[in-house]
Each structure stands twice: as structure tokens, then as C-alpha cells.
PDB file of N, CA and C in Angstrom:
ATOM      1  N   UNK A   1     -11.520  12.842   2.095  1.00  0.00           N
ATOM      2  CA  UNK A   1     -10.620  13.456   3.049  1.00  0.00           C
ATOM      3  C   UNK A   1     -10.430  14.906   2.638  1.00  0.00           C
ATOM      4  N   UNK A   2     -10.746  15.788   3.244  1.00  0.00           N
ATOM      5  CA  UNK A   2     -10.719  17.233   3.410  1.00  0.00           C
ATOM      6  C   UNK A   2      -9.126  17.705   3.031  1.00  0.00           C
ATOM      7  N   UNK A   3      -8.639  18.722   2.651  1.00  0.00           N
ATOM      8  CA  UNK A   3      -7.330  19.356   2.637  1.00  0.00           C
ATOM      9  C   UNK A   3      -6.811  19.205   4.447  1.00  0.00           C
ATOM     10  N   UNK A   4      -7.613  19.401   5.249  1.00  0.00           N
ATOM     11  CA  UNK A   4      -7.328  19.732   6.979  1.00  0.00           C
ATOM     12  C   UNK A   4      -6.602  18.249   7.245  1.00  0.00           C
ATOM     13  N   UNK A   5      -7.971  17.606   7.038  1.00  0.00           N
ATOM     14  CA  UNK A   5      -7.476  15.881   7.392  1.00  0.00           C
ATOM     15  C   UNK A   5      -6.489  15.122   6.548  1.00  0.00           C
ATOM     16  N   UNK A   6      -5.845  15.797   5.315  1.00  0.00           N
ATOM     17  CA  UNK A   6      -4.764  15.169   4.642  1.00  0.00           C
ATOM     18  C   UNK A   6      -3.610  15.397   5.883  1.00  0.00           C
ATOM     19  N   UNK A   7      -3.616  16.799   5.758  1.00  0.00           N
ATOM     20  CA  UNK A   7      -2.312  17.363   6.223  1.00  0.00           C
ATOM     21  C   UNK A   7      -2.020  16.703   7.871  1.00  0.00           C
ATOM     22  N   UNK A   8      -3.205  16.423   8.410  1.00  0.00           N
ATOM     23  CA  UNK A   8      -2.785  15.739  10.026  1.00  0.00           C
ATOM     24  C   UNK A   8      -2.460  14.710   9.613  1.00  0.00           C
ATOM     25  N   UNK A   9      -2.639  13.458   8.741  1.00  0.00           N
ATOM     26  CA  UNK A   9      -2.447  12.156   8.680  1.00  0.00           C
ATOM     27  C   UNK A   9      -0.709  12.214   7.833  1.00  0.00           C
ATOM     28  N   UNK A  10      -0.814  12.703   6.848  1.00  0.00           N
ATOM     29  CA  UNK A  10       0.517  12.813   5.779  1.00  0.00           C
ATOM     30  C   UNK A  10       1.848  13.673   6.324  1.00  0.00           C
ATOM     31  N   UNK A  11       1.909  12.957   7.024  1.00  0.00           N
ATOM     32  CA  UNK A  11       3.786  14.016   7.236  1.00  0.00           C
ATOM     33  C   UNK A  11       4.650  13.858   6.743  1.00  0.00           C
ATOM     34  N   UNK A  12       4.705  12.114   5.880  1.00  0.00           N
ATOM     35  CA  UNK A  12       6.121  12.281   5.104  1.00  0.00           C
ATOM     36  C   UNK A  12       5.471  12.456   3.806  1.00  0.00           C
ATOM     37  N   UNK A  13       6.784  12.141   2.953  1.00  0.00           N
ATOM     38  CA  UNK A  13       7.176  12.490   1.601  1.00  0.00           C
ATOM     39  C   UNK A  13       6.167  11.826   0.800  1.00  0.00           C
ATOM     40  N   UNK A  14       6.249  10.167   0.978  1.00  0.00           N
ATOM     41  CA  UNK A  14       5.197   9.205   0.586  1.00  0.00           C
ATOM     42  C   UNK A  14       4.383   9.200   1.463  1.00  0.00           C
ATOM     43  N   UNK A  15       2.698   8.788   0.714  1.00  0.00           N
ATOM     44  CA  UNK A  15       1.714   8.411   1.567  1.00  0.00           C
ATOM     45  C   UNK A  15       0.541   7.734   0.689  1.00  0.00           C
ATOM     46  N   UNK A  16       0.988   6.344   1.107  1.00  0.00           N
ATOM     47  CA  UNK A  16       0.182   5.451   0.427  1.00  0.00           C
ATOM     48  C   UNK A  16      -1.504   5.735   0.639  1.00  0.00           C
ATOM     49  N   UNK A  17      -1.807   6.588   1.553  1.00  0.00           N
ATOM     50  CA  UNK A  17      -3.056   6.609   1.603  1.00  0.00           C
ATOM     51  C   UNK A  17      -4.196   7.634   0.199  1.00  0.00           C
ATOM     52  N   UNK A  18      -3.486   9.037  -0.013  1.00  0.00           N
ATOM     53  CA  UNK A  18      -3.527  10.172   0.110  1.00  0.00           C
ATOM     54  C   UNK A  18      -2.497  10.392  -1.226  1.00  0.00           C
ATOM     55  N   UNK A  19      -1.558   9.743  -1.586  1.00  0.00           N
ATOM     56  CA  UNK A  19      -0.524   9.726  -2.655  1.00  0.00           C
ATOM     57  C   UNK A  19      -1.713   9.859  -3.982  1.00  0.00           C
ATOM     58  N   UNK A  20      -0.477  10.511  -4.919  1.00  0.00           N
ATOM     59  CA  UNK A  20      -1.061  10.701  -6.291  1.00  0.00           C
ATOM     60  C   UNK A  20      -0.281  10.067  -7.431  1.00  0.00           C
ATOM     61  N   UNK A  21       0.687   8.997  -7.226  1.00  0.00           N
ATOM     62  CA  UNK A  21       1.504   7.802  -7.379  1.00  0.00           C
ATOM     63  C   UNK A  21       1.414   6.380  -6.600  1.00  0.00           C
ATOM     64  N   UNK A  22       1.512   5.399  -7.203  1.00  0.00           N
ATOM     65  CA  UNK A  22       1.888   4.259  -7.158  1.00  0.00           C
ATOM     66  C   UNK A  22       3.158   3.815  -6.419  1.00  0.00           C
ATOM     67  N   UNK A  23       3.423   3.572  -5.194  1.00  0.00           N
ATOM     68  CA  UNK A  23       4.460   3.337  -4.269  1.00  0.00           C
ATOM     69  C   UNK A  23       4.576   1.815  -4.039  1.00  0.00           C
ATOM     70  N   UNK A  24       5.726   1.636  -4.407  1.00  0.00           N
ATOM     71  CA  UNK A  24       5.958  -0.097  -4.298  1.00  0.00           C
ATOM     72  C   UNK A  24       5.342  -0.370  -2.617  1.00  0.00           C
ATOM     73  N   UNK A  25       5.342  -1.568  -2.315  1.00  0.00           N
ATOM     74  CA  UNK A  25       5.244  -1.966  -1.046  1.00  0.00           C
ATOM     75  C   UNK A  25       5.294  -3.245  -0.492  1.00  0.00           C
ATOM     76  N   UNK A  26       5.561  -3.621   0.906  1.00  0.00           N
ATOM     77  CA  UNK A  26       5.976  -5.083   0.931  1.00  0.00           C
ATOM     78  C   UNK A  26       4.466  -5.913   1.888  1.00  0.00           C
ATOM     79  N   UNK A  27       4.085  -6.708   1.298  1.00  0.00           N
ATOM     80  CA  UNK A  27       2.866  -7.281   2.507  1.00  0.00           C
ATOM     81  C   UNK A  27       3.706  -7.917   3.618  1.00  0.00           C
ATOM     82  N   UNK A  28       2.824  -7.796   5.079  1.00  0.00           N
ATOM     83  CA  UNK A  28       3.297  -8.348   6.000  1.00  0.00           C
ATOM     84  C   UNK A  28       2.426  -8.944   6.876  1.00  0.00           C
ATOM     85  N   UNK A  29       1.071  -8.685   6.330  1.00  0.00           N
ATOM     86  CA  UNK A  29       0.441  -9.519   6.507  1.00  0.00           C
ATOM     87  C   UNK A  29      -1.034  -9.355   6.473  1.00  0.00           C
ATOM     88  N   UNK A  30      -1.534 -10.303   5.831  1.00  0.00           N
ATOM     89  CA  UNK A  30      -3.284 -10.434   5.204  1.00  0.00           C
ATOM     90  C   UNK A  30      -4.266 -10.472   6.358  1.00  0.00           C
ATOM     91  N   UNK A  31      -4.891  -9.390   6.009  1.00  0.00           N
ATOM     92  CA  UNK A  31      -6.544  -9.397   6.694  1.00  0.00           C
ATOM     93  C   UNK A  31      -7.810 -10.120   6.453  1.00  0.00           C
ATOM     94  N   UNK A  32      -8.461 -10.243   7.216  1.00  0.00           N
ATOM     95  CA  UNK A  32     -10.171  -9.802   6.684  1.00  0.00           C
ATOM     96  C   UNK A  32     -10.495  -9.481   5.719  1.00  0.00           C
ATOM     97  N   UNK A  33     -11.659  -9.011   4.566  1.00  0.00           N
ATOM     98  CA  UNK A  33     -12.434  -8.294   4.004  1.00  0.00           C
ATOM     99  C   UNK A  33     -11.050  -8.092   2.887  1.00  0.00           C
ATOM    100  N   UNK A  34     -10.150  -8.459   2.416  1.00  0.00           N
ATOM    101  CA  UNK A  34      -9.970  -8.288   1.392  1.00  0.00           C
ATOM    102  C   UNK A  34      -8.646  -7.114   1.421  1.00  0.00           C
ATOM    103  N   UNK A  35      -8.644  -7.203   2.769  1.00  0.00           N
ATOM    104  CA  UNK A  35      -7.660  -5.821   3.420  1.00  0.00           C
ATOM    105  C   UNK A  35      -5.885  -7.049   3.952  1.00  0.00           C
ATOM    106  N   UNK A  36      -4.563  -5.999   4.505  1.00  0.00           N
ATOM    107  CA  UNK A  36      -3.482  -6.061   4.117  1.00  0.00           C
ATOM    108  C   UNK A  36      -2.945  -5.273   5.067  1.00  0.00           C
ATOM    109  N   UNK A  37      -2.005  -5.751   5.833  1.00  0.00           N
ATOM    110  CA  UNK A  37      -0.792  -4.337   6.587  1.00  0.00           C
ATOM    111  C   UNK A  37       0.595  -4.475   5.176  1.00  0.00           C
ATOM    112  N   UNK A  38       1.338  -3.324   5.098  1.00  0.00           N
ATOM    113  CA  UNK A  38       2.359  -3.415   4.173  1.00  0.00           C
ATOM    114  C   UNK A  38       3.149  -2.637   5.165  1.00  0.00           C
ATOM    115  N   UNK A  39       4.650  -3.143   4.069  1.00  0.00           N
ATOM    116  CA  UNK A  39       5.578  -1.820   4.853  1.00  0.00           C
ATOM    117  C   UNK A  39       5.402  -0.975   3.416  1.00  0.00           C
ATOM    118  N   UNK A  40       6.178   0.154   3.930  1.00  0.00           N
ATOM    119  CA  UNK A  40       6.555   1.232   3.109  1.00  0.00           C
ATOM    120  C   UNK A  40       7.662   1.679   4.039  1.00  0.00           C
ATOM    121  N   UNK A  41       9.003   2.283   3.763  1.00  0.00           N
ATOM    122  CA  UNK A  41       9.876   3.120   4.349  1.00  0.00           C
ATOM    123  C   UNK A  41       9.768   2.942   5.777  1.00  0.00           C
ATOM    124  N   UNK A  42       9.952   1.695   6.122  1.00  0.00           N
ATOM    125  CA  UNK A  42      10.090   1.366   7.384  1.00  0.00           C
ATOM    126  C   UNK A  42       7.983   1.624   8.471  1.00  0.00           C
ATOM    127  N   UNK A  43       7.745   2.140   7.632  1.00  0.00           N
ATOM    128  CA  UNK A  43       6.101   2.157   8.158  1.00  0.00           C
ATOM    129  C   UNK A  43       4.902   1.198   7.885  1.00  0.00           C
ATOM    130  N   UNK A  44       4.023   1.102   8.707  1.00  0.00           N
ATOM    131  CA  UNK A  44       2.760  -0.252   8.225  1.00  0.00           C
ATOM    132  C   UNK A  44       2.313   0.152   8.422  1.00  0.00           C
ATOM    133  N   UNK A  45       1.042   0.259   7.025  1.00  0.00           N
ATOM    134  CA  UNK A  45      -0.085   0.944   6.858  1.00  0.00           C
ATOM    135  C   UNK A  45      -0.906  -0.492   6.603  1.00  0.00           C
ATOM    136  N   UNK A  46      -2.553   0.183   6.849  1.00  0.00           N
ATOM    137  CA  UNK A  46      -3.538  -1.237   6.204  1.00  0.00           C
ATOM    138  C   UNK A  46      -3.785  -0.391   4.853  1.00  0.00           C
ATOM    139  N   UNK A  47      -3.849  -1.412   3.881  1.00  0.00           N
ATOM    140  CA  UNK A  47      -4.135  -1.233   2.230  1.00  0.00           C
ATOM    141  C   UNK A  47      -5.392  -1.919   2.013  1.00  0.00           C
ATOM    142  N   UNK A  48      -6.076  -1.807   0.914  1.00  0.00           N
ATOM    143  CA  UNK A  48      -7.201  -2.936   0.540  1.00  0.00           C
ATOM    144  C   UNK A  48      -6.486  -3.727  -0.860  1.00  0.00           C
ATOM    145  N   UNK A  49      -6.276  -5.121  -0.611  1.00  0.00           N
ATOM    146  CA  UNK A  49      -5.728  -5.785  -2.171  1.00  0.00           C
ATOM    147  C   UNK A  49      -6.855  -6.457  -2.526  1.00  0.00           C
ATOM    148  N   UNK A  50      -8.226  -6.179  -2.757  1.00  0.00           N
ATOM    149  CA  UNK A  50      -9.581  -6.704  -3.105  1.00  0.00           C
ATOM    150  C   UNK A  50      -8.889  -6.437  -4.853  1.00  0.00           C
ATOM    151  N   UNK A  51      -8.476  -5.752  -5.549  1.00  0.00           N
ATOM    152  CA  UNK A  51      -7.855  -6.267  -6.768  1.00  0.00           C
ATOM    153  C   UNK A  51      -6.606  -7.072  -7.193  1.00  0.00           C
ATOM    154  N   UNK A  52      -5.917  -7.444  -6.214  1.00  0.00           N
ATOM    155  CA  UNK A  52      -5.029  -8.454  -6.694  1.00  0.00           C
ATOM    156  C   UNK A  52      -4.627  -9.696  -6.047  1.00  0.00           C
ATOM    157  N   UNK A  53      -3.803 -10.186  -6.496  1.00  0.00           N
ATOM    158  CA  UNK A  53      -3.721 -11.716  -5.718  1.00  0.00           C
ATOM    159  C   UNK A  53      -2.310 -11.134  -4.518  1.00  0.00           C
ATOM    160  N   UNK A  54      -2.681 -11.397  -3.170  1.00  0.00           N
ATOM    161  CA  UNK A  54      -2.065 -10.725  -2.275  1.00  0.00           C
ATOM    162  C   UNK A  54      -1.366 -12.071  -1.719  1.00  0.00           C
ATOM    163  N   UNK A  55       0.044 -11.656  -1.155  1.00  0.00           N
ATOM    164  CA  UNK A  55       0.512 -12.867  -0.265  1.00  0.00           C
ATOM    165  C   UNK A  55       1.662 -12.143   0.674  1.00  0.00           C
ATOM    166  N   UNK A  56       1.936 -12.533   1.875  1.00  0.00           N
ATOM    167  CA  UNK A  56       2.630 -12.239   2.265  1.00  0.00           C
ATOM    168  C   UNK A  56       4.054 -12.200   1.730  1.00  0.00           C
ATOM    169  N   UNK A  57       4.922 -11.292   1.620  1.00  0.00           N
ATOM    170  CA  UNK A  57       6.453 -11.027   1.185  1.00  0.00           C
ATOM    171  C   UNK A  57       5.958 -10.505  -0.258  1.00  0.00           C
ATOM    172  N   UNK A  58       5.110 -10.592  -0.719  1.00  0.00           N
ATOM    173  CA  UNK A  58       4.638  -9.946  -1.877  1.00  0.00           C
ATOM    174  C   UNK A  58       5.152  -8.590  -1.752  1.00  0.00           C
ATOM    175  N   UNK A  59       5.496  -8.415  -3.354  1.00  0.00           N
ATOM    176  CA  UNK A  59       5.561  -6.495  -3.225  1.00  0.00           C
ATOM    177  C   UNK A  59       4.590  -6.492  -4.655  1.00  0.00           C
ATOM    178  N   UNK A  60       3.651  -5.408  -4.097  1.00  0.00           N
ATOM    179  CA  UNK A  60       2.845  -4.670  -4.612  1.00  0.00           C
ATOM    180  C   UNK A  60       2.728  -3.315  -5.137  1.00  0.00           C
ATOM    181  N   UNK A  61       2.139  -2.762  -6.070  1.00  0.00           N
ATOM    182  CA  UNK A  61       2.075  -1.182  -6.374  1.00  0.00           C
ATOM    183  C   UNK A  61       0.576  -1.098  -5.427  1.00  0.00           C
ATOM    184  N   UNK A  62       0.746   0.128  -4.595  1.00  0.00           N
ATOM    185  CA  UNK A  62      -0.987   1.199  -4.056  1.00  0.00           C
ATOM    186  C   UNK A  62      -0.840   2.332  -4.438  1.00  0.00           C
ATOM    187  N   UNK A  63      -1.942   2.754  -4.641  1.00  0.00           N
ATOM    188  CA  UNK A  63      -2.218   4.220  -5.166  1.00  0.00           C
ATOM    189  C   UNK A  63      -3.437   4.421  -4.689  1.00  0.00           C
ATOM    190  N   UNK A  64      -3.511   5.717  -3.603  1.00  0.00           N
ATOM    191  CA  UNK A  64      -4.715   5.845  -3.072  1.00  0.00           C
ATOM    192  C   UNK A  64      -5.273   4.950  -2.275  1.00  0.00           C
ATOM    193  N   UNK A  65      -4.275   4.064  -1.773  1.00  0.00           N
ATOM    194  CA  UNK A  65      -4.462   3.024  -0.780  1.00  0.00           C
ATOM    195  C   UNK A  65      -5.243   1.507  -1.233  1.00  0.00           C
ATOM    196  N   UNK A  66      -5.039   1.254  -2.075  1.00  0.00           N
ATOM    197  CA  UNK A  66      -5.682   0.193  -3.052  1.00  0.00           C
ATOM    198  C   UNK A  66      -4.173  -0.183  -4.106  1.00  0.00           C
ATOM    199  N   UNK A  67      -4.267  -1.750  -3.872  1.00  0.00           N
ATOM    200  CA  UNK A  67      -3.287  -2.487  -4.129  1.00  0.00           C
ATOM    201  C   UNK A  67      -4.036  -2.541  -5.853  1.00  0.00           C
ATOM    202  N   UNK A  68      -2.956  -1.986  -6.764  1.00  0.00           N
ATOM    203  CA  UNK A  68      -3.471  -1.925  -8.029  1.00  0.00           C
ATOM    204  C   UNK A  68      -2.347  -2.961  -8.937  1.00  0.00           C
ATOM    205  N   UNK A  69      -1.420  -3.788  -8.666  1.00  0.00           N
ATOM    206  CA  UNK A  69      -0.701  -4.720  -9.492  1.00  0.00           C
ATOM    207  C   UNK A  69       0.107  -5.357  -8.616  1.00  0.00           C
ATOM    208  N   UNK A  70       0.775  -6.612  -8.723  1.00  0.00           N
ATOM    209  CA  UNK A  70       1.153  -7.243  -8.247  1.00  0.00           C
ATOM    210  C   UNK A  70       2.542  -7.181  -8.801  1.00  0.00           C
ATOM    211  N   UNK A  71       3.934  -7.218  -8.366  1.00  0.00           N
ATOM    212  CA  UNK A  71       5.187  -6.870  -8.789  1.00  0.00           C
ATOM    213  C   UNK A  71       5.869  -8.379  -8.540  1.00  0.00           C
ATOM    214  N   UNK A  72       6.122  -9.146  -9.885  1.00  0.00           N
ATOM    215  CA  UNK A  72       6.630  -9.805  -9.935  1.00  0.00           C
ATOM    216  C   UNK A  72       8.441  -9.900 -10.087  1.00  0.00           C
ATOM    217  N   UNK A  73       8.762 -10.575  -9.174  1.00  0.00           N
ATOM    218  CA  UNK A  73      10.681 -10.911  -9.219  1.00  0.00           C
ATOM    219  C   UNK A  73      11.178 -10.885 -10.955  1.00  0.00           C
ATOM    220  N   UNK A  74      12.463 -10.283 -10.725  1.00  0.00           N
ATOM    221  CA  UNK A  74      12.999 -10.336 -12.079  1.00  0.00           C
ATOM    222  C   UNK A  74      13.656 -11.900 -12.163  1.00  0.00           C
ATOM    223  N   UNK A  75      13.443 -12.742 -13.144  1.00  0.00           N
ATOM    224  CA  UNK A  75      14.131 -14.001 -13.392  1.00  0.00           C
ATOM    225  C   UNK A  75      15.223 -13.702 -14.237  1.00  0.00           C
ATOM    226  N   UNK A  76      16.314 -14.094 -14.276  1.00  0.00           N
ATOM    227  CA  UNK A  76      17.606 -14.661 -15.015  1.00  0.00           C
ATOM    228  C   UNK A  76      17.416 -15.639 -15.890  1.00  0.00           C
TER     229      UNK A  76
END
């Protein structure tokens, strides 16, 4: 992606696509090929979770649009 084509796609603050951090995120629901819609800040993007074990209500870390860990609940 070119500097031109960042700037049309990225308008907010976060951007799981295009980001240079790891942004939590929530699955909402599993694709095809290894692919994912998530929320982020009220938005749904498609992610690829071909590295982790994906499930719906899952929250995940992406970086660069690739689901890189799986965020497990804190237990008591």
C-alpha cells in the first residue's frame, strides 16, 4: 500500500489494517480461507486469523491486519 492509498483508507486514529501496533479486537464472525470480520471501535473490518485459533466473541491482538495472539479472559 502506497503512502496515497494509506491515507484514503485510514481516517481514524486506529487502523487495524495499516497500524504499526497490535489493537485488541472482538470476532464477529468467521470466514472462508482462514479470514474473520472483527469489531474495533464500533467498526468491522475482515482480518486473516490463519495464525490463531479464532472463534466468535473471541478477542484477539492484529497488527497489520493478521490476527497475531489470542487474548485469553482473566480468571479469579
Amino acid at each position: 500500500m502506497t503512502g496515497d492509498d494509506r491515507s484514503a483508507r485510514c481516517t481514524d486514529d486506529v487502523c487495524i489494517t495499516c497500524g504499526d501496533v497490535a489493537v485488541p479486537v472482538r470476532v464477529v464472525e468467521l470466514l472462508p480461507g482462514d479470514l474473520a470480520v472483527v469489531e474495533v471501535e464500533g467498526r468491522k473490518e475482515e482480518i486473516s486469523v490463519a495464525l490463531v485459533s479464532a472463534a466468535v466473541g473471541a478477542t484477539l491482538l492484529v497488527h497489520a491486519g493478521e490476527a497475531i495472539a489470542r487474548v485469553e479472559p482473566e480468571t479469579s
